[in-house]
N, C-alpha and C. Protein backbone atom coordinates (compact mmCIF):
# COMPACT_ATOMS: atom_id res chain seq x y z
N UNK A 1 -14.44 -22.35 -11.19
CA UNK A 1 -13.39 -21.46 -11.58
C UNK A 1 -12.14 -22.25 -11.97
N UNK A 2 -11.61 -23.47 -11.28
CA UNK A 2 -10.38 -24.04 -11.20
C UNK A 2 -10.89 -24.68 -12.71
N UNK A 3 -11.85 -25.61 -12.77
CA UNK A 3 -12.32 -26.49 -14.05
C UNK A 3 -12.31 -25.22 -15.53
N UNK A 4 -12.60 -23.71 -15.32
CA UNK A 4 -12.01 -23.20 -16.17
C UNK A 4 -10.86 -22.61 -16.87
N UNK A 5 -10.10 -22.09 -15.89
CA UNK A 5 -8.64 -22.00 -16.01
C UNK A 5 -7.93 -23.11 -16.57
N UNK A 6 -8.12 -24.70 -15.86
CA UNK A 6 -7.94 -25.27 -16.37
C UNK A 6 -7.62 -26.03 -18.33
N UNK A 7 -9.46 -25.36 -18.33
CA UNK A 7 -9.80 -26.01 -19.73
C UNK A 7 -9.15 -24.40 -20.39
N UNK A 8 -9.35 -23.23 -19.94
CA UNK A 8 -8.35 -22.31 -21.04
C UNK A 8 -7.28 -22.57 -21.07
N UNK A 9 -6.44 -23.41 -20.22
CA UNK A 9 -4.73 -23.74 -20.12
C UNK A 9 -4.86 -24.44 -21.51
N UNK A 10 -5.44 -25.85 -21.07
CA UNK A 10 -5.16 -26.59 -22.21
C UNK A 10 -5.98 -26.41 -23.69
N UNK A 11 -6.60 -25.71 -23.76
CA UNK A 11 -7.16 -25.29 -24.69
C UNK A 11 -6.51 -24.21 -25.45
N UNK A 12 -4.89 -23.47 -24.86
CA UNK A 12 -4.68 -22.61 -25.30
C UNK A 12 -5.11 -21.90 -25.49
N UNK A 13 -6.02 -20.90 -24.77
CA UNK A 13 -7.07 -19.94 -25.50
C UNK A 13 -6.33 -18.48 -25.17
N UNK A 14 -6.22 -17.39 -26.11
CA UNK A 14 -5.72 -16.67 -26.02
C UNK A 14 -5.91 -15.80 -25.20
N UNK A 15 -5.15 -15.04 -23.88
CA UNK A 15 -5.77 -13.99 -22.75
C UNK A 15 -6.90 -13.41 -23.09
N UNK A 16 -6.90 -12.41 -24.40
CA UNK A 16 -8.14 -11.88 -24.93
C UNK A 16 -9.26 -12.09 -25.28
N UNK A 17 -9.01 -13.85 -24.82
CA UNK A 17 -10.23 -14.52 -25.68
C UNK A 17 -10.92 -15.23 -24.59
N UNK A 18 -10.45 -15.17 -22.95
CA UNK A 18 -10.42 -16.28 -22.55
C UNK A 18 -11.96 -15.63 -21.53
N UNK A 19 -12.18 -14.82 -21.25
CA UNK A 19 -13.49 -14.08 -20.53
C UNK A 19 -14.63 -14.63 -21.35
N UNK A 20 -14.25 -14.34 -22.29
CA UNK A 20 -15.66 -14.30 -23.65
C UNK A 20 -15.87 -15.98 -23.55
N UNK A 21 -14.49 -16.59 -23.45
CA UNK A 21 -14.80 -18.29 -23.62
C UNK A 21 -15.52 -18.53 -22.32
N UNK A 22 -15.32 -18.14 -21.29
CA UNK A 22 -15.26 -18.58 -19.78
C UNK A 22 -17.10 -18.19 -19.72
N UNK A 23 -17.52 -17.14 -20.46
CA UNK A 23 -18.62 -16.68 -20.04
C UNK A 23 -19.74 -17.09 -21.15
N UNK A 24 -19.71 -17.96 -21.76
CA UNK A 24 -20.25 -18.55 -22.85
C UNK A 24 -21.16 -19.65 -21.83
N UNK A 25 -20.54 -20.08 -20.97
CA UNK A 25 -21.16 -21.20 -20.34
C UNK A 25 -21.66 -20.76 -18.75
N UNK A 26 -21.78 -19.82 -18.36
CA UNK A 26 -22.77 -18.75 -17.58
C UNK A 26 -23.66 -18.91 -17.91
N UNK A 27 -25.09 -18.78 -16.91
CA UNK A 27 -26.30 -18.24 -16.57
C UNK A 27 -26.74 -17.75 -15.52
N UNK A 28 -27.76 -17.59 -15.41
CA UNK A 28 -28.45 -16.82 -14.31
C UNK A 28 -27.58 -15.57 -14.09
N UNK A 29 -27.40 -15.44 -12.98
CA UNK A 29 -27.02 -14.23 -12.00
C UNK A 29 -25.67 -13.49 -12.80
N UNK A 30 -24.59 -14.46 -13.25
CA UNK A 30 -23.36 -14.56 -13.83
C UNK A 30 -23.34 -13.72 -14.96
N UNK A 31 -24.14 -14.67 -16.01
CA UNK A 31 -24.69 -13.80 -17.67
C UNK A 31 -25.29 -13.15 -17.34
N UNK A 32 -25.91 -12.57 -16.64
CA UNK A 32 -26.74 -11.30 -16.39
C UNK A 32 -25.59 -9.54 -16.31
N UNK A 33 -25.04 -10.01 -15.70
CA UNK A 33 -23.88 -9.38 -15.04
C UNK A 33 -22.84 -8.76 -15.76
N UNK A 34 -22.44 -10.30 -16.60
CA UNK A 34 -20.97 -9.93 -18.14
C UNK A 34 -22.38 -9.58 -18.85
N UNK A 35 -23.20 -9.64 -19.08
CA UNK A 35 -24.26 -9.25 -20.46
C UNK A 35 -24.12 -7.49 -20.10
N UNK A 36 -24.47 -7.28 -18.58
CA UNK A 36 -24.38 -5.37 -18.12
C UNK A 36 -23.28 -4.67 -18.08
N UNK A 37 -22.55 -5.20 -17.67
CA UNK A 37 -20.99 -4.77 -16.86
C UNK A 37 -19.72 -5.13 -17.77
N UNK A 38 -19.66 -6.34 -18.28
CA UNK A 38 -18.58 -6.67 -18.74
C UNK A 38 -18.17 -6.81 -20.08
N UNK A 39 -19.32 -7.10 -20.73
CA UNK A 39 -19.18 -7.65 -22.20
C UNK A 39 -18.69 -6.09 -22.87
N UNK A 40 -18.85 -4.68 -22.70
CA UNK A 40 -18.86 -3.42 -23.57
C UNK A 40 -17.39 -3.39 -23.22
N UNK A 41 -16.63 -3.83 -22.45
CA UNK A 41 -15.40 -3.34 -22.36
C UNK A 41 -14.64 -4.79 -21.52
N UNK A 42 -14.46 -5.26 -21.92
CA UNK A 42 -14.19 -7.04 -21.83
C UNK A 42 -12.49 -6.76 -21.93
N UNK A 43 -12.04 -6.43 -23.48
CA UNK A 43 -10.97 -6.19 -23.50
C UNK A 43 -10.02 -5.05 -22.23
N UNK A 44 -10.19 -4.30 -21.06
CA UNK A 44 -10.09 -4.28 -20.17
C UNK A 44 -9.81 -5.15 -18.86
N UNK A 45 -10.60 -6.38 -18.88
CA UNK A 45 -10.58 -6.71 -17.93
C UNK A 45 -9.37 -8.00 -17.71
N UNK A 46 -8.97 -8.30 -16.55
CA UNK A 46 -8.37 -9.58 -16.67
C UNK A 46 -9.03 -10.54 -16.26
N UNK A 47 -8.54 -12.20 -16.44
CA UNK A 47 -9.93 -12.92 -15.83
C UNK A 47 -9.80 -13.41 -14.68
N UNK A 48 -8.78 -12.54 -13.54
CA UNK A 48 -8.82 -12.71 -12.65
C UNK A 48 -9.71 -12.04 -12.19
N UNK A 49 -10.13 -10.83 -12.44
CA UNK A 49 -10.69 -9.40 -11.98
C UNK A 49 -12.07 -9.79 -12.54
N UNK A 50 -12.28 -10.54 -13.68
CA UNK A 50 -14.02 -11.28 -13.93
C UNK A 50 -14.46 -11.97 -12.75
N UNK A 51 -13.46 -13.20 -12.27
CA UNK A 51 -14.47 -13.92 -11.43
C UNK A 51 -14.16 -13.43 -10.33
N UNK A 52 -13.56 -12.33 -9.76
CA UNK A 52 -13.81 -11.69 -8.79
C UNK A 52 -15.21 -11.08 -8.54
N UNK A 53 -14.89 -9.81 -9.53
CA UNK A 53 -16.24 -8.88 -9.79
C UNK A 53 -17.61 -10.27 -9.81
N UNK A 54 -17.93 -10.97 -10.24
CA UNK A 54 -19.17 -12.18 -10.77
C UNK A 54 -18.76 -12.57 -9.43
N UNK A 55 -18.00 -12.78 -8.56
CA UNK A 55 -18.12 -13.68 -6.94
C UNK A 55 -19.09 -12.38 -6.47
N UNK A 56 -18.41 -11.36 -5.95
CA UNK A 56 -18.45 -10.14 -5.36
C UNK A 56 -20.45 -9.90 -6.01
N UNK A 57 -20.48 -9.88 -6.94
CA UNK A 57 -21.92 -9.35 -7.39
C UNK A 57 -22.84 -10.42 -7.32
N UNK A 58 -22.80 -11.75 -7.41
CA UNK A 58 -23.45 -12.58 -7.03
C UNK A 58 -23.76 -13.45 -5.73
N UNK A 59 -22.94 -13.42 -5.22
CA UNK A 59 -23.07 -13.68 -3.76
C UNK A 59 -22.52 -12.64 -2.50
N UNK A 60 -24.10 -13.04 -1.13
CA UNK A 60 -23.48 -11.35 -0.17
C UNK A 60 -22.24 -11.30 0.23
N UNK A 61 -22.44 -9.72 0.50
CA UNK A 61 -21.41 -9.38 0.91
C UNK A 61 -20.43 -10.44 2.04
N UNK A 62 -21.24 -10.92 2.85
CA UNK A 62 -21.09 -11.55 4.63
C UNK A 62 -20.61 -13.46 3.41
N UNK A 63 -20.89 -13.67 2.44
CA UNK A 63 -20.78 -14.73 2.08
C UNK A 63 -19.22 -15.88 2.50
N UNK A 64 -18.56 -15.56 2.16
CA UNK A 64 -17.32 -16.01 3.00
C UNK A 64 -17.19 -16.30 4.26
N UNK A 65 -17.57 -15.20 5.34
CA UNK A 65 -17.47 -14.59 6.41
C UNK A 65 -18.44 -16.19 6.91
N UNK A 66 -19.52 -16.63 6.36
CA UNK A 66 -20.36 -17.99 6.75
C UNK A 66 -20.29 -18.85 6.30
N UNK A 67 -18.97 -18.92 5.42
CA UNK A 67 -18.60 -20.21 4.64
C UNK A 67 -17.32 -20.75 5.94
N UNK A 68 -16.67 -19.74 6.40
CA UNK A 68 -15.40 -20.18 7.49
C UNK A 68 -16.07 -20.71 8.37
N UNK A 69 -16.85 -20.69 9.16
CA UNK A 69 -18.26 -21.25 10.54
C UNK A 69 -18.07 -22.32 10.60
């Protein structure tokens, strides 16, 4: 996540543009997800609220909760 924000900083990539860039380089579980959920209404979302939703849907619920342990 940090290595993308990153590369949209310096890449200048425009807010509207920056989901579609970010999710170009997704697979599995991720592109599955923006391919169902996100891609029809993209312009909606922010890309804070992407790699939320893609944390939240790809890994469980309890996931955090056994990362602090």
């Amino acid at each position: 996540m940090c290595e993308s924000i990153n590369f949209l900083k310096d890449a200048r990539v425009e807010p509207s543009k920056q989901i579609k860039m970010v999710a170009q380089y997704t697979e599995g579980k991720v592109h599955t997800y923006y391919l169902n959920v996100i891609v029809d209404h993209e312009e909606k979302w922010t890309l804070e609220e992407y790699f939320c939703d893609i944390f939240d849907a790809c890994f469980p619920s309890n996931f955090r909760e056994n990362q602090c342990r």
